[in-house]
N, C-alpha and C. Protein backbone atom coordinates (compact mmCIF):
# COMPACT_ATOMS: atom_id res chain seq x y z
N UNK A 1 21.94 -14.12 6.50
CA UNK A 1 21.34 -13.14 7.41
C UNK A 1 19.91 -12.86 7.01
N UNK A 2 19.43 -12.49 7.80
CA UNK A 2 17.65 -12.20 7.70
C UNK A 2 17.36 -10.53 7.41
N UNK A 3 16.62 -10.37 6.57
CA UNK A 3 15.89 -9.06 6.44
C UNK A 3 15.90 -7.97 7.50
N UNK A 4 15.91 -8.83 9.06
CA UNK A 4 16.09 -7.77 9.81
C UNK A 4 17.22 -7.53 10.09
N UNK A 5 17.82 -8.68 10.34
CA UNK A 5 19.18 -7.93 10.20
C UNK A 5 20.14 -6.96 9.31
N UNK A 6 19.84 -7.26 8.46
CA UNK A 6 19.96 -6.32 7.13
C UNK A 6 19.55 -5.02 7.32
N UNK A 7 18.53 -4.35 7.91
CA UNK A 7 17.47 -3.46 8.27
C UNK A 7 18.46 -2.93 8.99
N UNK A 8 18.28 -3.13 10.55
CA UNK A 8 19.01 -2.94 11.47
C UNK A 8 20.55 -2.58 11.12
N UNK A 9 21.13 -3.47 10.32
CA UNK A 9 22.51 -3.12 9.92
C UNK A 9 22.62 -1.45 9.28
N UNK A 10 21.78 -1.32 8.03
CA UNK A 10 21.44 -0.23 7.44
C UNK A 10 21.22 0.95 8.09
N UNK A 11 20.37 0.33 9.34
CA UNK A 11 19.78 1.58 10.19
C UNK A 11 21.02 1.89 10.96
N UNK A 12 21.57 1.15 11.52
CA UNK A 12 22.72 1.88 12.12
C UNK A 12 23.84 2.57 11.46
N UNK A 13 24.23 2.39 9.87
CA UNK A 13 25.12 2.93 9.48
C UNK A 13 24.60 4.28 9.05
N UNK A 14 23.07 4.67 9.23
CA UNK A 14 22.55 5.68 8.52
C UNK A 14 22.63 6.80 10.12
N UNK A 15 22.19 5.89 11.14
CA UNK A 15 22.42 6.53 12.26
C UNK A 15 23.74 7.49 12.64
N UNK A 16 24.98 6.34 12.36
CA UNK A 16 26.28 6.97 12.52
C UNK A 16 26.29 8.00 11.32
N UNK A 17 25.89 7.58 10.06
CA UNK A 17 26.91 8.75 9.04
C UNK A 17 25.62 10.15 8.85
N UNK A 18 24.68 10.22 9.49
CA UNK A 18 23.95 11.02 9.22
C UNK A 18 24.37 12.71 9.75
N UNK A 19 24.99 12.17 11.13
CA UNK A 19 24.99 13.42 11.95
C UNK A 19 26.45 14.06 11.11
N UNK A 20 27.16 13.46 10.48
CA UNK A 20 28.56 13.63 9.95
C UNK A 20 27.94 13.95 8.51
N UNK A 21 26.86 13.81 8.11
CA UNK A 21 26.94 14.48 6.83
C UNK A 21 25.67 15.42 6.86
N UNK A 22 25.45 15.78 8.00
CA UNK A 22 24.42 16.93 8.13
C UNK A 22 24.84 18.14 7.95
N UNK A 23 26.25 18.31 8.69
CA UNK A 23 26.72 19.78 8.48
C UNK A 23 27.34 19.77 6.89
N UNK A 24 27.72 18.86 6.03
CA UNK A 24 28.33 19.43 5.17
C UNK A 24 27.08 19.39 4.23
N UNK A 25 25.52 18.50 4.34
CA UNK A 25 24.99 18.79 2.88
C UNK A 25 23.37 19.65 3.63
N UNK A 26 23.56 20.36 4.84
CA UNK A 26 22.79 21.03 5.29
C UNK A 26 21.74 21.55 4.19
N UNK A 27 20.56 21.59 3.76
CA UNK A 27 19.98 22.05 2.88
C UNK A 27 19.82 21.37 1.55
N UNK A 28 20.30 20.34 1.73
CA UNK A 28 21.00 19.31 0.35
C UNK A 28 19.96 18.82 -0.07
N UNK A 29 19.26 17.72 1.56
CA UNK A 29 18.79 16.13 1.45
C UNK A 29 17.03 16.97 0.66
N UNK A 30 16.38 15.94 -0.02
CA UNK A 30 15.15 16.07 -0.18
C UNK A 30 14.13 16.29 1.07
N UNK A 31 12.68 16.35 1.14
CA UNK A 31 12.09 16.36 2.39
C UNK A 31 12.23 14.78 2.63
N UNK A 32 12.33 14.23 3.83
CA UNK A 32 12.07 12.43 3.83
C UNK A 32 10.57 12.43 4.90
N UNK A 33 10.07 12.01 4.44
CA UNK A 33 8.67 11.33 4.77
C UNK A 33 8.77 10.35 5.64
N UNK A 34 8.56 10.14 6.87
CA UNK A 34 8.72 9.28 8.10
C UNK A 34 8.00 8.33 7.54
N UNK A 35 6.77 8.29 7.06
CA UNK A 35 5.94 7.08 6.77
C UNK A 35 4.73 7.62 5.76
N UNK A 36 4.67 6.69 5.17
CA UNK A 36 3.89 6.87 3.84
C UNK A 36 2.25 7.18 4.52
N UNK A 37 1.38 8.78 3.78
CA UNK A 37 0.40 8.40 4.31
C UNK A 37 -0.74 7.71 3.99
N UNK A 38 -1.42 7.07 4.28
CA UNK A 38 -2.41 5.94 3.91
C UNK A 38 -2.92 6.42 2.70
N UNK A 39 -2.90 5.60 1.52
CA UNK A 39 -3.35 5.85 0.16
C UNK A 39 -2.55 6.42 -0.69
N UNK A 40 -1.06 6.89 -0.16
CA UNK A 40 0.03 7.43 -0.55
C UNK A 40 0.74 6.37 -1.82
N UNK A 41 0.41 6.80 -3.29
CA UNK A 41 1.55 5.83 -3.58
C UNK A 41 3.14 5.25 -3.42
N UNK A 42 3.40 4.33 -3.43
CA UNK A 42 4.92 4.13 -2.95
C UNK A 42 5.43 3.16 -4.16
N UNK A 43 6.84 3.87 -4.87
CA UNK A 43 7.33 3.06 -5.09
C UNK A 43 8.99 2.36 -4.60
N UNK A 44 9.09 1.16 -4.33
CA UNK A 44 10.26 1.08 -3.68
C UNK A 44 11.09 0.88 -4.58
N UNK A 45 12.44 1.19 -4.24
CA UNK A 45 13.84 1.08 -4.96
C UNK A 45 14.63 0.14 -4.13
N UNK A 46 15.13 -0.62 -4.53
CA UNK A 46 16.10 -1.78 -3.53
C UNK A 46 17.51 -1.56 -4.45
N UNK A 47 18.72 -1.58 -3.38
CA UNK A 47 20.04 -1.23 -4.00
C UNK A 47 20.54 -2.76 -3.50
N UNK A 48 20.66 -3.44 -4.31
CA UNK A 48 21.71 -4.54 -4.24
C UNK A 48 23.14 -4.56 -3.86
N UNK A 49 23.57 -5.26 -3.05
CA UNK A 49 25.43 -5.24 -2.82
C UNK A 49 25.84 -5.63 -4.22
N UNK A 50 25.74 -6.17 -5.05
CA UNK A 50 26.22 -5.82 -6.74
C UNK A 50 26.22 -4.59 -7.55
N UNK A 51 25.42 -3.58 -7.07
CA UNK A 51 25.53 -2.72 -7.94
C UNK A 51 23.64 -2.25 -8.72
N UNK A 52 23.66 -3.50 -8.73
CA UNK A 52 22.10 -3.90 -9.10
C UNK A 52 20.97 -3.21 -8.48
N UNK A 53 19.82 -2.43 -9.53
CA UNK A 53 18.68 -1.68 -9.03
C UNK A 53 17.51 -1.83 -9.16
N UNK A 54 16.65 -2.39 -8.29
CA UNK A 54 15.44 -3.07 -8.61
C UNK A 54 13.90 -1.36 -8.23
N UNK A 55 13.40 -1.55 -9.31
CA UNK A 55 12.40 -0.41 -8.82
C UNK A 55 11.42 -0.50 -9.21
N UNK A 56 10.78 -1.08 -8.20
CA UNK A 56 9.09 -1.33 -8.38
C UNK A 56 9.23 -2.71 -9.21
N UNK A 57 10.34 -4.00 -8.57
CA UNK A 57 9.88 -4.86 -8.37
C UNK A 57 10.94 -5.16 -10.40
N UNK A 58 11.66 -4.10 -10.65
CA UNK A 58 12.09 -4.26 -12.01
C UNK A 58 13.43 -3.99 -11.66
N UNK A 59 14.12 -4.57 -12.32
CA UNK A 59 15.56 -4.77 -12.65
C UNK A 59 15.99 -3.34 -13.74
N UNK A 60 17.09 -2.48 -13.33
CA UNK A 60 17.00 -1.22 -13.71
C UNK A 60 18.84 -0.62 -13.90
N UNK A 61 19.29 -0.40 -14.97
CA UNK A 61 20.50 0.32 -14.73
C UNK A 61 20.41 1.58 -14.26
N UNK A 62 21.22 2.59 -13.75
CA UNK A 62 21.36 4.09 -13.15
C UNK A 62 21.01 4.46 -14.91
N UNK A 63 21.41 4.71 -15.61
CA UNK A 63 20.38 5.11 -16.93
C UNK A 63 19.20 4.78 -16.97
N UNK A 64 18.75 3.82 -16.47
CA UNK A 64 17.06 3.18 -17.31
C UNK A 64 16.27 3.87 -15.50
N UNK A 65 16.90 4.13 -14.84
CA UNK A 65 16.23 4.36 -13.21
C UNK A 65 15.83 6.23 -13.33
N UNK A 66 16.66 6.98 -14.31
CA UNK A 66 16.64 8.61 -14.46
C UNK A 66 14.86 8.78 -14.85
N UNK A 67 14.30 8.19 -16.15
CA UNK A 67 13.54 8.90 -16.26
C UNK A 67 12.39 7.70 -15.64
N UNK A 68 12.45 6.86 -15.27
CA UNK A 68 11.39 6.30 -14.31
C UNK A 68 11.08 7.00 -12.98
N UNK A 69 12.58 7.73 -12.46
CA UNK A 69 12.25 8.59 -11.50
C UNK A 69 11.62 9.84 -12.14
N UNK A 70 11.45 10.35 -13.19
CA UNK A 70 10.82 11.46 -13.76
C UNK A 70 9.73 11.42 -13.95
N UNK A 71 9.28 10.18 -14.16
CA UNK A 71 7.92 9.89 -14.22
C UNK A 71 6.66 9.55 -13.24
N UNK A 72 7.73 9.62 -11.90
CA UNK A 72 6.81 9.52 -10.89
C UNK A 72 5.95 10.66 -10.36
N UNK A 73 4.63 10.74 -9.92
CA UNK A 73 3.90 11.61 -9.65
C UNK A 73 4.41 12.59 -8.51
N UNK A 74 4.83 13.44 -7.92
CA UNK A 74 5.29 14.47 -7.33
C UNK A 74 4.40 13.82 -5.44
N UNK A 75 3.49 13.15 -5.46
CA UNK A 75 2.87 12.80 -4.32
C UNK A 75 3.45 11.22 -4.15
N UNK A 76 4.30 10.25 -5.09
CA UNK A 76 4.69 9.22 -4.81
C UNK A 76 5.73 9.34 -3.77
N UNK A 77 5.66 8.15 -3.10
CA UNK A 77 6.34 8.44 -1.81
C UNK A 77 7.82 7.15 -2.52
N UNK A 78 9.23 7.04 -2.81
CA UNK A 78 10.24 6.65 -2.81
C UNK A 78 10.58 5.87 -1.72
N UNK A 79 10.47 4.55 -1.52
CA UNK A 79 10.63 3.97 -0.38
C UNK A 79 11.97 3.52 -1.13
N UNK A 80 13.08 3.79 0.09
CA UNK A 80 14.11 3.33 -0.30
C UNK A 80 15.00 2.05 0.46
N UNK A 81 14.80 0.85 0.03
CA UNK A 81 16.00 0.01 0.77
C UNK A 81 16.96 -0.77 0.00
N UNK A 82 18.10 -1.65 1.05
CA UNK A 82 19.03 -1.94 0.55
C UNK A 82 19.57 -3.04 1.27
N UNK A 83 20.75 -3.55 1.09
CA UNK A 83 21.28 -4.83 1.27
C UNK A 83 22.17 -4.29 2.26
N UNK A 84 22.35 -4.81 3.82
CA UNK A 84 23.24 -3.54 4.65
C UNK A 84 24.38 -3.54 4.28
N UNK A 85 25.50 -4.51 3.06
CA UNK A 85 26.36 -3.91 2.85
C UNK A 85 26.78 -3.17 1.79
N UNK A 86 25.65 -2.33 1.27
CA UNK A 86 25.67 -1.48 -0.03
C UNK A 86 26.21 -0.13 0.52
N UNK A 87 27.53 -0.08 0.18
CA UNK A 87 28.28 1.26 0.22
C UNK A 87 27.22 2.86 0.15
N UNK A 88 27.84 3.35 1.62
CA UNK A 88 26.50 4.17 1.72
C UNK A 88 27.33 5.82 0.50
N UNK A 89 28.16 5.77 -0.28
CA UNK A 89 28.03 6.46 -1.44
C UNK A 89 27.30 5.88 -2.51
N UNK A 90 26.86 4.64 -2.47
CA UNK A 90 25.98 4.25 -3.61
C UNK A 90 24.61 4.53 -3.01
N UNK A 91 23.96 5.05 -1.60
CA UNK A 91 22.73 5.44 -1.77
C UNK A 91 22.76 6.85 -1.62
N UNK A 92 24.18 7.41 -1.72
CA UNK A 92 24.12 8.74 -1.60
C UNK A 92 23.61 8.89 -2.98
N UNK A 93 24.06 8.55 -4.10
CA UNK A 93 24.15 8.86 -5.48
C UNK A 93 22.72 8.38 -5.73
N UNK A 94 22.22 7.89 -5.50
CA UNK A 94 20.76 7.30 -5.62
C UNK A 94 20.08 8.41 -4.84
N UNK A 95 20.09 9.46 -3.71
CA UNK A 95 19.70 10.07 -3.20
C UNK A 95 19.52 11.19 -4.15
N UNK A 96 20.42 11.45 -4.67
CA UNK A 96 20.61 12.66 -5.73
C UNK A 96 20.16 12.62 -6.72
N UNK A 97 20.13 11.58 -7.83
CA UNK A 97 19.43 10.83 -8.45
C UNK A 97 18.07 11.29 -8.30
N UNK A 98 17.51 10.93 -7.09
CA UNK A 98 16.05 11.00 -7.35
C UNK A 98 16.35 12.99 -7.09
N UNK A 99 16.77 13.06 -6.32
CA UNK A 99 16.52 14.85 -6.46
C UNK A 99 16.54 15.51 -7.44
N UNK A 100 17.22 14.95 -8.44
CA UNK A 100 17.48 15.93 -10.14
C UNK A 100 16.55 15.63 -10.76
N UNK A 101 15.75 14.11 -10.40
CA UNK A 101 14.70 14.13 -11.53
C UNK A 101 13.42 13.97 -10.63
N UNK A 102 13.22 15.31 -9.28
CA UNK A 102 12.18 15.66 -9.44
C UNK A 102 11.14 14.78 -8.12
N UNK A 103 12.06 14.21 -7.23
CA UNK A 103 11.32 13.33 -6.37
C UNK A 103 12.02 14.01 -4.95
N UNK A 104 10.18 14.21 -4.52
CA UNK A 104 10.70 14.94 -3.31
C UNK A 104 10.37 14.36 -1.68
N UNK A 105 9.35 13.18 -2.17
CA UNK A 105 9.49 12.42 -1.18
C UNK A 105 10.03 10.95 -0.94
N UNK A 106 10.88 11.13 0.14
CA UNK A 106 11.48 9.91 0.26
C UNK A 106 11.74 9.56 1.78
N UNK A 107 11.20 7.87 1.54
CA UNK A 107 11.47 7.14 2.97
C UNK A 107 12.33 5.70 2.81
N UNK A 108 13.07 6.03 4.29
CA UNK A 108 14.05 4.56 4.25
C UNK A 108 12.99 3.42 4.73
N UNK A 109 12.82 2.26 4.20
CA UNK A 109 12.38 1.17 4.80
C UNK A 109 12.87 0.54 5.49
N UNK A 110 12.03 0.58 7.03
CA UNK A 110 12.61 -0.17 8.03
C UNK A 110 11.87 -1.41 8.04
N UNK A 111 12.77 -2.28 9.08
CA UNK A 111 12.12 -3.57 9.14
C UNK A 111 12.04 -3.66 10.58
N UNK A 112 10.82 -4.44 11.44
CA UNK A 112 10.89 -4.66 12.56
C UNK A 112 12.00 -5.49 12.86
N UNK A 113 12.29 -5.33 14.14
CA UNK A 113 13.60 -6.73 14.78
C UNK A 113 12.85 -7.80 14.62
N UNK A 114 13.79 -8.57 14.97
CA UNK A 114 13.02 -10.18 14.78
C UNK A 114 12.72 -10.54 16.46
C-alpha cells in the first residue's frame, strides 16, 4: 500500500473514533495545531505497526521517547504519524505521553490522495 493510503486509512479511523472519545476525554486532548506555522519547528514521531518509534528520524523505545519529549521547546509543533494499522490505543498512549512531558502542540500528518 502507498503512503496515501495509509494516510487516508488513519484519517478515517481518527474520523470514526474521535466523536466517541470526545465525550469521555472532554478536556483531556492537548491543543492540536491544524498546521504548523511557517518557521514553526516540527518534530515528527512515526508509530510503526510493530510497536516501533521513530522520532525525528531516530529509532526510540517508550522509555528513551519520555525525556526527548521533555526536551522539546514548548513552540515545537509534534507532528504525529503512523502506519494505518497501528492500534489506535497505541497513539492514544503516545498522546498522553507527550502531555505528561510537557508538549502542547500537536498535529496529525496528513497525506494528499493520490
Amino acid at each position: 500500500g502507498s503512503v496515501g493510503d495509509v494516510m487516508l486509512g488513519l484519517r478515517v479511523v481518527f474520523i470514526v473514533a474521535a466523536p466517541l472519545l470526545a465525550q469521555s476525554l472532554r478536556g483531556y486532548w492537548p491543543k492540536v495545531t491544524s498546521a504548523p506555522s511557517t518557521g514553526a519547528q516540527v518534530k515528527d514521531l512515526v508509530l510503526m505497526v510493530d510497536g516501533n518509534i521513530l522520532f525525528d528520524g531516530v529509532a526510540l523505545t517508550k522509555a528513551q521517547l519520555s525525556p526527548a519529549l521533555k526536551a522539546m521547546t514548548p513552540e515545537t509543533v509534534l507532528r504525529l504519524n503512523g502506519d494505518g494499522a497501528v492500534p489506535y490505543e497505541s497513539v492514544a498512549q503516545i498522546l498522553s505521553l507527550a502531555r505528561q512531558n510537557g508538549v502542547t502542540r500537536i498535529a496529525f500528518a496528513t497525506a494528499k490522495p493520490n
